[in-house]
C-alpha atoms as a PDB file:
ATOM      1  CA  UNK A   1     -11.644  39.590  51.871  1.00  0.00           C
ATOM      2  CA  UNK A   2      -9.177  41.447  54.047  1.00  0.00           C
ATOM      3  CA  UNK A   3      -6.593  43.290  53.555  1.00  0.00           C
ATOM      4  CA  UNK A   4      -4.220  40.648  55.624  1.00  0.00           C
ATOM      5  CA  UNK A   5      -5.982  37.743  53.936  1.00  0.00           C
ATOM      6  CA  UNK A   6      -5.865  39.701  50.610  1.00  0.00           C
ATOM      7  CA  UNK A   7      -1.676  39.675  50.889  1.00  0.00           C
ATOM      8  CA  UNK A   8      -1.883  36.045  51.645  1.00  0.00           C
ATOM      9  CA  UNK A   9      -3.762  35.312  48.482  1.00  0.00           C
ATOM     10  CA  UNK A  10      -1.573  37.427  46.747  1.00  0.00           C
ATOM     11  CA  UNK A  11       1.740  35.907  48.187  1.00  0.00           C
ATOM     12  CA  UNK A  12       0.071  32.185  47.598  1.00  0.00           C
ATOM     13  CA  UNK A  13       0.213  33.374  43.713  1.00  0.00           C
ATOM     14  CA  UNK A  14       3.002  34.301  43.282  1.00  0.00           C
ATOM     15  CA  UNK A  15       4.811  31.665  45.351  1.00  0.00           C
ATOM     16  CA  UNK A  16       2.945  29.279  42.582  1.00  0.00           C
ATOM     17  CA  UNK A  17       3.426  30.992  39.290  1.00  0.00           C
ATOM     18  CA  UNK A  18       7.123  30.953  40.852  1.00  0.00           C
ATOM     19  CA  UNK A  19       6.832  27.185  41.456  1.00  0.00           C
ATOM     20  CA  UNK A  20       5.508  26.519  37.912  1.00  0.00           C
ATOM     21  CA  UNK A  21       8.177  28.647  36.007  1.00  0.00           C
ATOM     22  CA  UNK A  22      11.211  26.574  38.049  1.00  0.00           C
ATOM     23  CA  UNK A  23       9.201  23.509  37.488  1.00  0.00           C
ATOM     24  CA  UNK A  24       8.782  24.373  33.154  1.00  0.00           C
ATOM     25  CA  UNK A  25      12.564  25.492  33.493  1.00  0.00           C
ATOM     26  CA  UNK A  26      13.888  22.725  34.864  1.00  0.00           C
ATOM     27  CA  UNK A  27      11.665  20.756  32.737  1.00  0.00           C
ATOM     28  CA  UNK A  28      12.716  22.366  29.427  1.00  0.00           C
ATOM     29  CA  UNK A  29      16.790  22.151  30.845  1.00  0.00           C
ATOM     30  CA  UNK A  30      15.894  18.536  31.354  1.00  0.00           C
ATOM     31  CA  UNK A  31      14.476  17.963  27.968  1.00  0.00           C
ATOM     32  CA  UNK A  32      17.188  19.616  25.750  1.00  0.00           C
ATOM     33  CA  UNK A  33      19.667  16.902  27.862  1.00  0.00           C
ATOM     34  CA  UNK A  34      19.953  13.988  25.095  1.00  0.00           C
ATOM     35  CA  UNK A  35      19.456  10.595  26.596  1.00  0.00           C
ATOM     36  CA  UNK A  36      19.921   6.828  25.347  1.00  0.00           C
ATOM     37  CA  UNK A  37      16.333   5.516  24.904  1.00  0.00           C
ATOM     38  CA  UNK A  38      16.330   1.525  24.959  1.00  0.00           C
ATOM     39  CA  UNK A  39      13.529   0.150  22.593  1.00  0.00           C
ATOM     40  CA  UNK A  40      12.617  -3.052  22.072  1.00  0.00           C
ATOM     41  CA  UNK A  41      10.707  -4.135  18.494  1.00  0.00           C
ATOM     42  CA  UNK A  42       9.922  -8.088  17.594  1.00  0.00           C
ATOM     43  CA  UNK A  43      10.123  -8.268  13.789  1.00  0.00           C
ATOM     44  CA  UNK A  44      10.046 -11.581  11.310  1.00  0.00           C
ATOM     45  CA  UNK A  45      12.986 -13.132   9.618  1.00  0.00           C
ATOM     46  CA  UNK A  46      15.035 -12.562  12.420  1.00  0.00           C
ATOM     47  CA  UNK A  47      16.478 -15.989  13.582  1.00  0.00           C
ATOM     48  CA  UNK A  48      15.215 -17.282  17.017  1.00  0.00           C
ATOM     49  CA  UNK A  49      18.774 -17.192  18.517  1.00  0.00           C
ATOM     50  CA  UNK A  50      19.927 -14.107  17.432  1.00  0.00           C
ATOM     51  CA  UNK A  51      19.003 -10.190  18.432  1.00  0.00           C
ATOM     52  CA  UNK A  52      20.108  -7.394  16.925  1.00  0.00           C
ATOM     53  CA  UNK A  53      21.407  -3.527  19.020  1.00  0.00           C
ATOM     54  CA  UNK A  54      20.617  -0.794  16.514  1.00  0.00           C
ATOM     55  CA  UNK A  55      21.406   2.671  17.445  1.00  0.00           C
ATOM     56  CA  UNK A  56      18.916   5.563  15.751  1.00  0.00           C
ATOM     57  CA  UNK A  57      19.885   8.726  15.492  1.00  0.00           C
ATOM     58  CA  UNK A  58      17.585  11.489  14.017  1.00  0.00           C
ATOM     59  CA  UNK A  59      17.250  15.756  13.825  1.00  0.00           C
ATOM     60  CA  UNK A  60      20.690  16.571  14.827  1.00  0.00           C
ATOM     61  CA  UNK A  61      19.988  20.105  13.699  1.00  0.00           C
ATOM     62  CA  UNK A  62      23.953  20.442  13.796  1.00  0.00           C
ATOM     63  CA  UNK A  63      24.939  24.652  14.002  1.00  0.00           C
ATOM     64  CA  UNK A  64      28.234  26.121  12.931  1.00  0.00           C
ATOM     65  CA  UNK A  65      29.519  26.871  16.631  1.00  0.00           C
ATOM     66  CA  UNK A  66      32.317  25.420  17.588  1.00  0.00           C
ATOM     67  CA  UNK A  67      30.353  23.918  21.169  1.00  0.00           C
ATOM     68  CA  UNK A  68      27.451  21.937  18.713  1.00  0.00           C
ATOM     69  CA  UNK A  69      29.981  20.290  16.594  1.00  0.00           C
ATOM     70  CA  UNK A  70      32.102  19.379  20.337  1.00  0.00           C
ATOM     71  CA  UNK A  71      28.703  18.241  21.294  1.00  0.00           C
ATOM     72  CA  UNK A  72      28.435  15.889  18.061  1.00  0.00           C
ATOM     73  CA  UNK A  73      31.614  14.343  18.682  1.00  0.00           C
ATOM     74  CA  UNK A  74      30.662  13.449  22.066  1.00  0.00           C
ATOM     75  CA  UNK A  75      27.635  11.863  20.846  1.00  0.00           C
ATOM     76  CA  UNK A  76      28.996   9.757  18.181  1.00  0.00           C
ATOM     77  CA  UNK A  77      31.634   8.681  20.493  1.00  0.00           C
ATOM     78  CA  UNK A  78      28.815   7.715  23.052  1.00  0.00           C
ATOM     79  CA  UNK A  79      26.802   5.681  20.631  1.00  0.00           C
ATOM     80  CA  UNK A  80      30.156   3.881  19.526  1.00  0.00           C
ATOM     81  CA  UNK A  81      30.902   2.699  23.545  1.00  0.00           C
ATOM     82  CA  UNK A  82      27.392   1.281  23.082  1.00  0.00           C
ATOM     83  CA  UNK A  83      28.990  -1.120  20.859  1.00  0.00           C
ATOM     84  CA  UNK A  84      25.914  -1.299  18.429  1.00  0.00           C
ATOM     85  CA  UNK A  85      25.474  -3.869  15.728  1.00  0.00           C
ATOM     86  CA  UNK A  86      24.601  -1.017  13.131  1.00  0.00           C
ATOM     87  CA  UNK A  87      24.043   2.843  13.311  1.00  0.00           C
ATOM     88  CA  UNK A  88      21.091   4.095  11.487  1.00  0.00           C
ATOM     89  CA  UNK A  89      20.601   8.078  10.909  1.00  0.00           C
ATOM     90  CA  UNK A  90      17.441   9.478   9.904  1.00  0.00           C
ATOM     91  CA  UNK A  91      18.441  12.911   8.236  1.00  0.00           C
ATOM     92  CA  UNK A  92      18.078  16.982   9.316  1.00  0.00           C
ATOM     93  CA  UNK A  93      22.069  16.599  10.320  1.00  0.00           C
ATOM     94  CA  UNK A  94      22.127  20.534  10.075  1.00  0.00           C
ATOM     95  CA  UNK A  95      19.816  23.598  11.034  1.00  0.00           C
ATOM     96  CA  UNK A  96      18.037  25.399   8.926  1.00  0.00           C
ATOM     97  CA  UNK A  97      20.474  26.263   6.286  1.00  0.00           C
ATOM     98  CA  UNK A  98      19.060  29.571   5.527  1.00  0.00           C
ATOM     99  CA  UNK A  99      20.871  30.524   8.873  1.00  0.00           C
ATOM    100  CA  UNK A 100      24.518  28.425   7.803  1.00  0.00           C
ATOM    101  CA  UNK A 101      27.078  30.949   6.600  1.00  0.00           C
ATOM    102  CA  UNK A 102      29.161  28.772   4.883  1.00  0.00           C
ATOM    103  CA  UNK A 103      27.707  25.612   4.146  1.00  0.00           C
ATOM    104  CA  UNK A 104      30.107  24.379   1.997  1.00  0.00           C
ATOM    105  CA  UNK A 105      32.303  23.923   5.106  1.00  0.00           C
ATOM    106  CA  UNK A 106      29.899  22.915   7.516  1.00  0.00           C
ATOM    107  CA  UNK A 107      28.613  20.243   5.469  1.00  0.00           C
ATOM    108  CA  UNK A 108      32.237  19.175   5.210  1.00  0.00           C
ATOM    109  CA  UNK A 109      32.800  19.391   8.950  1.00  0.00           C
ATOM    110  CA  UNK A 110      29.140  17.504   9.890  1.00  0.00           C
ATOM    111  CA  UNK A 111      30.159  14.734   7.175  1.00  0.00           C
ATOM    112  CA  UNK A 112      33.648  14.762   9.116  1.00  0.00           C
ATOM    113  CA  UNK A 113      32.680  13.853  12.096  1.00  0.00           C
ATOM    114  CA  UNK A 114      29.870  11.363  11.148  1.00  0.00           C
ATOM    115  CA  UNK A 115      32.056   9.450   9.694  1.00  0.00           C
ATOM    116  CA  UNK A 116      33.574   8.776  12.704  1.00  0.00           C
ATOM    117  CA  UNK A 117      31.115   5.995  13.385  1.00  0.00           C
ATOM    118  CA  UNK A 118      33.650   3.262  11.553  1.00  0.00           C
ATOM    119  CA  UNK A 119      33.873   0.663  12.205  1.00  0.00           C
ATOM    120  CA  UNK A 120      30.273   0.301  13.169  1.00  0.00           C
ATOM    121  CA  UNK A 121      28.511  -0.095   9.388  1.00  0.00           C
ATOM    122  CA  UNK A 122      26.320   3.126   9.229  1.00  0.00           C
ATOM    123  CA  UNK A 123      23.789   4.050   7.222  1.00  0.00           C
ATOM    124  CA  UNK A 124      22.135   7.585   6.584  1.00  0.00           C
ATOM    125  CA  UNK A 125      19.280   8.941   4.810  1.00  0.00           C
ATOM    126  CA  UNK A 126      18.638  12.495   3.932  1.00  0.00           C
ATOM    127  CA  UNK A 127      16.068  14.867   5.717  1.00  0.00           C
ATOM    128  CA  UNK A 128      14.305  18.264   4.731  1.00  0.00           C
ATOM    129  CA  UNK A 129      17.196  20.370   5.602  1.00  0.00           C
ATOM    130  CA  UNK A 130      19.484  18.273   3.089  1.00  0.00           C
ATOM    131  CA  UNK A 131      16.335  18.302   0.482  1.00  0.00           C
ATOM    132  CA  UNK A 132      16.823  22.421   1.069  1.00  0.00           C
ATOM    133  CA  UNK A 133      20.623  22.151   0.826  1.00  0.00           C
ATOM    134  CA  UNK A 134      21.352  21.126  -2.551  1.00  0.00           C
ATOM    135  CA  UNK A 135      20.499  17.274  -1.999  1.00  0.00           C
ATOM    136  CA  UNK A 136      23.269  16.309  -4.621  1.00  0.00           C
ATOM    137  CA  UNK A 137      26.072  18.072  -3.499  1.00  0.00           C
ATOM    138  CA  UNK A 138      24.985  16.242  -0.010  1.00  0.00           C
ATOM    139  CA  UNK A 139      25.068  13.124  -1.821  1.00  0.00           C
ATOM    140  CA  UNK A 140      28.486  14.093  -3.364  1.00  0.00           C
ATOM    141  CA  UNK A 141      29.791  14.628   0.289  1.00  0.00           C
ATOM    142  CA  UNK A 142      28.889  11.475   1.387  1.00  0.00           C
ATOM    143  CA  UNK A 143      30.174   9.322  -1.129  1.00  0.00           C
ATOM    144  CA  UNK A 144      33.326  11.162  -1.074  1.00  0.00           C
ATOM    145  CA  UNK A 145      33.776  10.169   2.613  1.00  0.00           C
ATOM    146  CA  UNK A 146      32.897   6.442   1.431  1.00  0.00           C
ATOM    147  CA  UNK A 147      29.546   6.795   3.563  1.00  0.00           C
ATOM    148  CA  UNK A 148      26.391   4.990   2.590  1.00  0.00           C
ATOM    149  CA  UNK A 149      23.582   7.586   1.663  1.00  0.00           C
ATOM    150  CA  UNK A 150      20.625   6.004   0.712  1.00  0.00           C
ATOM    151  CA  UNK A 151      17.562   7.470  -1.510  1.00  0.00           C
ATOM    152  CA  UNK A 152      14.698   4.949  -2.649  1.00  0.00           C
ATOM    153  CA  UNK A 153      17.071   2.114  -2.796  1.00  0.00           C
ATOM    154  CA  UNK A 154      18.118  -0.608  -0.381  1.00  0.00           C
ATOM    155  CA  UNK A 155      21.597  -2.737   0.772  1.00  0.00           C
ATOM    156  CA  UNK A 156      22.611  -5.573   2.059  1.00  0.00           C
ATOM    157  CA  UNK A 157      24.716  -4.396   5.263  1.00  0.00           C
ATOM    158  CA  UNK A 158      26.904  -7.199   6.964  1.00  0.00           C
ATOM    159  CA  UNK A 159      26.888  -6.861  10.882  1.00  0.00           C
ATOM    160  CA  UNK A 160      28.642  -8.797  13.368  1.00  0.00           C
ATOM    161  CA  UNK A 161      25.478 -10.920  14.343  1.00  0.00           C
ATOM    162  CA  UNK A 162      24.644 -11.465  10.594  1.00  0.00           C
ATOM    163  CA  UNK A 163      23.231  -9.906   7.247  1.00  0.00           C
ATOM    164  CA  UNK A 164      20.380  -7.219   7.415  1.00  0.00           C
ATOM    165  CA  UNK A 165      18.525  -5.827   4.059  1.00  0.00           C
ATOM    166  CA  UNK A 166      18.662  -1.907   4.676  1.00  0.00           C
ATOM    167  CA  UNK A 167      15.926   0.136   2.513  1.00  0.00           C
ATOM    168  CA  UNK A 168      16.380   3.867   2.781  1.00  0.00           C
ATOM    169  CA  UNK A 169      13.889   6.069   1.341  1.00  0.00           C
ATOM    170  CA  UNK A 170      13.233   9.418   0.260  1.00  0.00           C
ATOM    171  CA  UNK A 171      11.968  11.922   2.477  1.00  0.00           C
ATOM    172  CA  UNK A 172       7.617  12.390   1.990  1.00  0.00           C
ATOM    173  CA  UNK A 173       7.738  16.102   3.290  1.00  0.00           C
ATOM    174  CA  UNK A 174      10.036  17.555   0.561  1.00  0.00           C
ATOM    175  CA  UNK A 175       8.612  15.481  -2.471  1.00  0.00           C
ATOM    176  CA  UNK A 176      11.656  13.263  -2.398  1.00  0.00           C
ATOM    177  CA  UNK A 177      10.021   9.701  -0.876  1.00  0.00           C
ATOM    178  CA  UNK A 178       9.188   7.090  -4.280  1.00  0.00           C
ATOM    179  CA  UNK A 179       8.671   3.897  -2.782  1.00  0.00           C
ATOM    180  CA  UNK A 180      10.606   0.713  -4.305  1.00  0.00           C
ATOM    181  CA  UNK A 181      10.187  -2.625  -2.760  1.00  0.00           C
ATOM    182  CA  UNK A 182      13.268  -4.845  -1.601  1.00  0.00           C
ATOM    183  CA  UNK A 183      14.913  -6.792  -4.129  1.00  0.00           C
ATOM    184  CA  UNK A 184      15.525 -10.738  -4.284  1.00  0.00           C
ATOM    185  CA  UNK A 185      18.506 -10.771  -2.491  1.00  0.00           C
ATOM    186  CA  UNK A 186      17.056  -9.700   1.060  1.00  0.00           C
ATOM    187  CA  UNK A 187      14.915 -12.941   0.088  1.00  0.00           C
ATOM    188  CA  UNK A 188      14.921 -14.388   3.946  1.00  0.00           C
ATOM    189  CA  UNK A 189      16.998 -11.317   5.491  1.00  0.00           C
ATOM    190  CA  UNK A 190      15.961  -9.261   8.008  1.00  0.00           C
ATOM    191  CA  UNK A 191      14.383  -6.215   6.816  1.00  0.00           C
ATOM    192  CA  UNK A 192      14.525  -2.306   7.631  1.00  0.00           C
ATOM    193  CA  UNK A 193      13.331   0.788   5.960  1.00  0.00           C
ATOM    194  CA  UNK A 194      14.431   3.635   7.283  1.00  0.00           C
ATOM    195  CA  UNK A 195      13.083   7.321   6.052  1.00  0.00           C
ATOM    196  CA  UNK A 196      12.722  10.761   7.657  1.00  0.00           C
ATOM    197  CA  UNK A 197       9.257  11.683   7.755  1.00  0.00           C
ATOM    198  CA  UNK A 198       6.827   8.722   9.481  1.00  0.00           C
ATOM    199  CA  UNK A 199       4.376   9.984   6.305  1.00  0.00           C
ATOM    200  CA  UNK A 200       5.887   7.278   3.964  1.00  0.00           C
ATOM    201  CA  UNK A 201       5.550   4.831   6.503  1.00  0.00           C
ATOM    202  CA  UNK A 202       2.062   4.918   4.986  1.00  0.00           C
ATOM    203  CA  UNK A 203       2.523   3.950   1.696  1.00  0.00           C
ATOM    204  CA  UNK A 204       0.037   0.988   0.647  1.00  0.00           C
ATOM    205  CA  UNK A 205       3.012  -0.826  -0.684  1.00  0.00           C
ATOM    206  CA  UNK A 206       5.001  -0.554   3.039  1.00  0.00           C
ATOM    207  CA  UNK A 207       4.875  -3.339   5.140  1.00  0.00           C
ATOM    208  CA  UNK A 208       7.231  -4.240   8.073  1.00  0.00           C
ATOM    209  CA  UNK A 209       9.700  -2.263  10.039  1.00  0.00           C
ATOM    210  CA  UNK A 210      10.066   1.345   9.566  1.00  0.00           C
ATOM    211  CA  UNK A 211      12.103   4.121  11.405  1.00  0.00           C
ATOM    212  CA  UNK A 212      11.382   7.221  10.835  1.00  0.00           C
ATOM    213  CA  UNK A 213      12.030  10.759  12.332  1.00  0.00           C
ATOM    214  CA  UNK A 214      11.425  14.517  11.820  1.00  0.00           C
ATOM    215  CA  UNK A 215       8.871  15.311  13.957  1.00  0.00           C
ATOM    216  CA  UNK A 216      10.441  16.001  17.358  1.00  0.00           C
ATOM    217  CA  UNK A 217       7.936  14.276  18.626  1.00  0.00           C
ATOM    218  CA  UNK A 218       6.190  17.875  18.528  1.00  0.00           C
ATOM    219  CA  UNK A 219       9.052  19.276  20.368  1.00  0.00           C
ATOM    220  CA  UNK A 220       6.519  20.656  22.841  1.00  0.00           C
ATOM    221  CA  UNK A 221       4.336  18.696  24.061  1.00  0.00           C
ATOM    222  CA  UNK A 222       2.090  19.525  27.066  1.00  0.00           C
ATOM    223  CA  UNK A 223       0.046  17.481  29.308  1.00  0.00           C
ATOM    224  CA  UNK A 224      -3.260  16.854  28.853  1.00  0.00           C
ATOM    225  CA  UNK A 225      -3.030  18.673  25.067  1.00  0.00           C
ATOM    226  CA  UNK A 226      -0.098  16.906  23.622  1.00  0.00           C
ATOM    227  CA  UNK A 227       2.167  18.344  20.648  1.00  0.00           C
ATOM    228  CA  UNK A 228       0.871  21.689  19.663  1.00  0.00           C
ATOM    229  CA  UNK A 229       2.386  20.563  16.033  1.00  0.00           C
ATOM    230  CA  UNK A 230       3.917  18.566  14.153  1.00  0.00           C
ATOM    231  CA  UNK A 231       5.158  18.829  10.468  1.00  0.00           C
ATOM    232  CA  UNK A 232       4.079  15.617   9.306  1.00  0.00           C
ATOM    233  CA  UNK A 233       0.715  14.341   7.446  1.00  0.00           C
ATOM    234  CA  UNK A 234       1.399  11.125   9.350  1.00  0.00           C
ATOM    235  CA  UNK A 235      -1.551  10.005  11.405  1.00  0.00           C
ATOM    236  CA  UNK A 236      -1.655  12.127  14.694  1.00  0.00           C
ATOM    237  CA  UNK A 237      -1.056   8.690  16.579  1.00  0.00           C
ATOM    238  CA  UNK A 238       1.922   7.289  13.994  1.00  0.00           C
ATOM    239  CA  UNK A 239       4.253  11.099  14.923  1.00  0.00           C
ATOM    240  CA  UNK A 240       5.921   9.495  18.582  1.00  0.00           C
ATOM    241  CA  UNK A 241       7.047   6.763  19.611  1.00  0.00           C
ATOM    242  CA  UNK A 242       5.622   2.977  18.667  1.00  0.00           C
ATOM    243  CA  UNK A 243       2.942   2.659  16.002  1.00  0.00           C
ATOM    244  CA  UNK A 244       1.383  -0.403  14.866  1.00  0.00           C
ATOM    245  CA  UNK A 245      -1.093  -1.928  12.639  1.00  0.00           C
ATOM    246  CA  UNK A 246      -1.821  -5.235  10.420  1.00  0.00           C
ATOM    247  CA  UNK A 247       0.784  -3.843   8.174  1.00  0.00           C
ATOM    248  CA  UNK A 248       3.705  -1.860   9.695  1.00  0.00           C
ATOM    249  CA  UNK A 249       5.282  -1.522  12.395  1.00  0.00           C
ATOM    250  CA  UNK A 250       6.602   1.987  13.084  1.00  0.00           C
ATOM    251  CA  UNK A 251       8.875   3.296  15.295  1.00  0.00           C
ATOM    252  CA  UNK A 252       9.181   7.130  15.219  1.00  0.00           C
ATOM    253  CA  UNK A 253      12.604   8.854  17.402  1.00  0.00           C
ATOM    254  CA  UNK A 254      11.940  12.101  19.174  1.00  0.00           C
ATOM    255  CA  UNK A 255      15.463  12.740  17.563  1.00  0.00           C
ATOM    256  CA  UNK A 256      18.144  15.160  19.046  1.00  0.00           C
ATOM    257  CA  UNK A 257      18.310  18.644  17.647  1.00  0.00           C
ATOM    258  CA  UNK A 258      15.614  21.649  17.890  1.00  0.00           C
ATOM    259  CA  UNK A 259      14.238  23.524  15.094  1.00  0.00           C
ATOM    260  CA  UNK A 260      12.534  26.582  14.824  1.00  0.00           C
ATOM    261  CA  UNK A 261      12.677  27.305  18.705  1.00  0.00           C
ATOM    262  CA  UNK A 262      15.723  26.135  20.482  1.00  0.00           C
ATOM    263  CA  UNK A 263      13.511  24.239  23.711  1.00  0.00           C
ATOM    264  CA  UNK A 264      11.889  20.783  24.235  1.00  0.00           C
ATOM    265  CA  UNK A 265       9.313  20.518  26.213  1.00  0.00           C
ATOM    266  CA  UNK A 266       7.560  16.990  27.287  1.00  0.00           C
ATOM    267  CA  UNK A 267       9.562  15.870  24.009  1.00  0.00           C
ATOM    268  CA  UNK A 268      12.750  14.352  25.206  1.00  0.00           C
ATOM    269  CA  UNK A 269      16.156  14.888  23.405  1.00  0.00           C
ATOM    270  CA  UNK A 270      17.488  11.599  22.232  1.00  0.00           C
ATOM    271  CA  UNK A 271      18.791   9.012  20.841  1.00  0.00           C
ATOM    272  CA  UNK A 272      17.509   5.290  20.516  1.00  0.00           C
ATOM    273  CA  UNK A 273      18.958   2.132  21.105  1.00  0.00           C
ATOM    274  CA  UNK A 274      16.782  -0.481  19.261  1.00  0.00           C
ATOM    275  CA  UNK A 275      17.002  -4.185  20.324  1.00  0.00           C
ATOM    276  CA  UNK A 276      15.343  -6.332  17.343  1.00  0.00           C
ATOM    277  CA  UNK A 277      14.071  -9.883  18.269  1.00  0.00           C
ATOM    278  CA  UNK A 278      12.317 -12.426  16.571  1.00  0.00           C
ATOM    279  CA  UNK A 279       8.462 -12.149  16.304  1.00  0.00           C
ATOM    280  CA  UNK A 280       8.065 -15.476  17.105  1.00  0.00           C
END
């Protein structure tokens, strides 16, 4: 090769590694930019002339700055102009607390501003970070701010379109998920469990509608390879996204927040919008 056709080689490249870094920046910019996702799930006991708009929010991975708890306002106040029949929140609302300086006040201010959902009934369950957070004091919290934390038991939530049977369980990957099945009242009712980690989805008990969250959906996620991990002993196929079989069907959010490294990649930041229809 010559020397002239050597530089052109050369220049080609670098003009592509170039290419590719704008192209895994913009990318990654792209990703960490959280989006409405509209989702659409059929489920039974939901009457024929009715549907239901259910906003999911999981991984918030809220920090003590000033600019992520701005950013949490803004996105409750987005979900709310969405005008949802119920909010449902699927745990991890802080980082890692081993980084939190005061937690005692940034629980307080995370609580604070999640309760700014009202009127839109809410419901929330706890994730890992809570289970690492002194889960009772977290319960505490919420009950003080007349917020409905469930943990392996179930309500009966009254929307505007009608009555839904809520079950909120435990989360599987801190050893807090015990499974309890819905209880005569939700008889005919619509039906929803919610829990963080898509691994008690799997119980041989669970059947219907789950929503879970905690895996990022891998966070990164790269063509042709997929997510390089995810912290869940869910089935590989049951961690993103829409998961059925003759017994459940699961819907698992890519959720908001970051953890561990603060980019997404092929893992968009987000939050869901779920319409529920009859299966019929």
């Amino acid at each position: 090769m010559s020397f002239l056709n050597l530089r052109k080689f050369g220049l080609f490249i670098a003009i592509t590694f170039l290419v590719i870094v704008v192209h895994l920046g913009g990318s990654i910019t792209k990703s960490l930019k959280t989006e409405k996702n509209e989702v659409s799930l059929k489920i039974e006991d939901l009457p024929f002339d009715r549907s239901y708009q259910i906003a999911v929010v999981g991984d918030l991975h809220i920090t003590e700055d000033n600019k992520s708890l701005l950013e949490l306002r803004y996105l409750i106040q987005t979900i709310k102009n969405s005008d949802p029949d119920l909010v449902l929140f699927l745990g991890d609302y802080i980082e890692n607390p081993q980084f939190i300086k005061n937690l005692i006040s940034h629980r307080k201010n995370v609580i604070s501003i999640l309760k700014s959902t009202i009127p839109f009934p809410s419901i929330f369950v706890m994730g890992n970070y809570e289970s690492w957070s002194d889960p009772a004091i977290w319960r505490k919290e919420f009950a003080t701010s007349n917020l409905d934390l469930l943990e392996n038991e179930t309500r009966i939530i009254e929307t505007k379109k009608g009555t839904i049977c809520i079950r909120g369980l435990g989360d599987s990957f801190t050893d807090r998920f015990t499974y309890v099945d819905y209880p005569a009242e939700c008889g005919s009712l619509p039906k929803i469990t919610i829990t963080h980690d898509p691994e008690g989805a799997f119980h041989p008990k669970m059947r219907g509608l789950v929503l879970s969250g905690h895996t990022h959906c891998g966070q990164i996620s790269l063509p042709l390879v997929g997510a390089i991990w995810v912290p869940s002993q869910a089935p590989r196929n049951a961690t993103c996204g829409l998961y059925q079989d003759e017994n459940i069907t699961l819907y698992v959010t890519s959720g908001v927040g970051t953890s561990i490294l603060p980019i997404r990649y092929g893992a968009q930041s987000e939050w869901d919008m779920v319409t529920l229809e009859n299966s019929y």
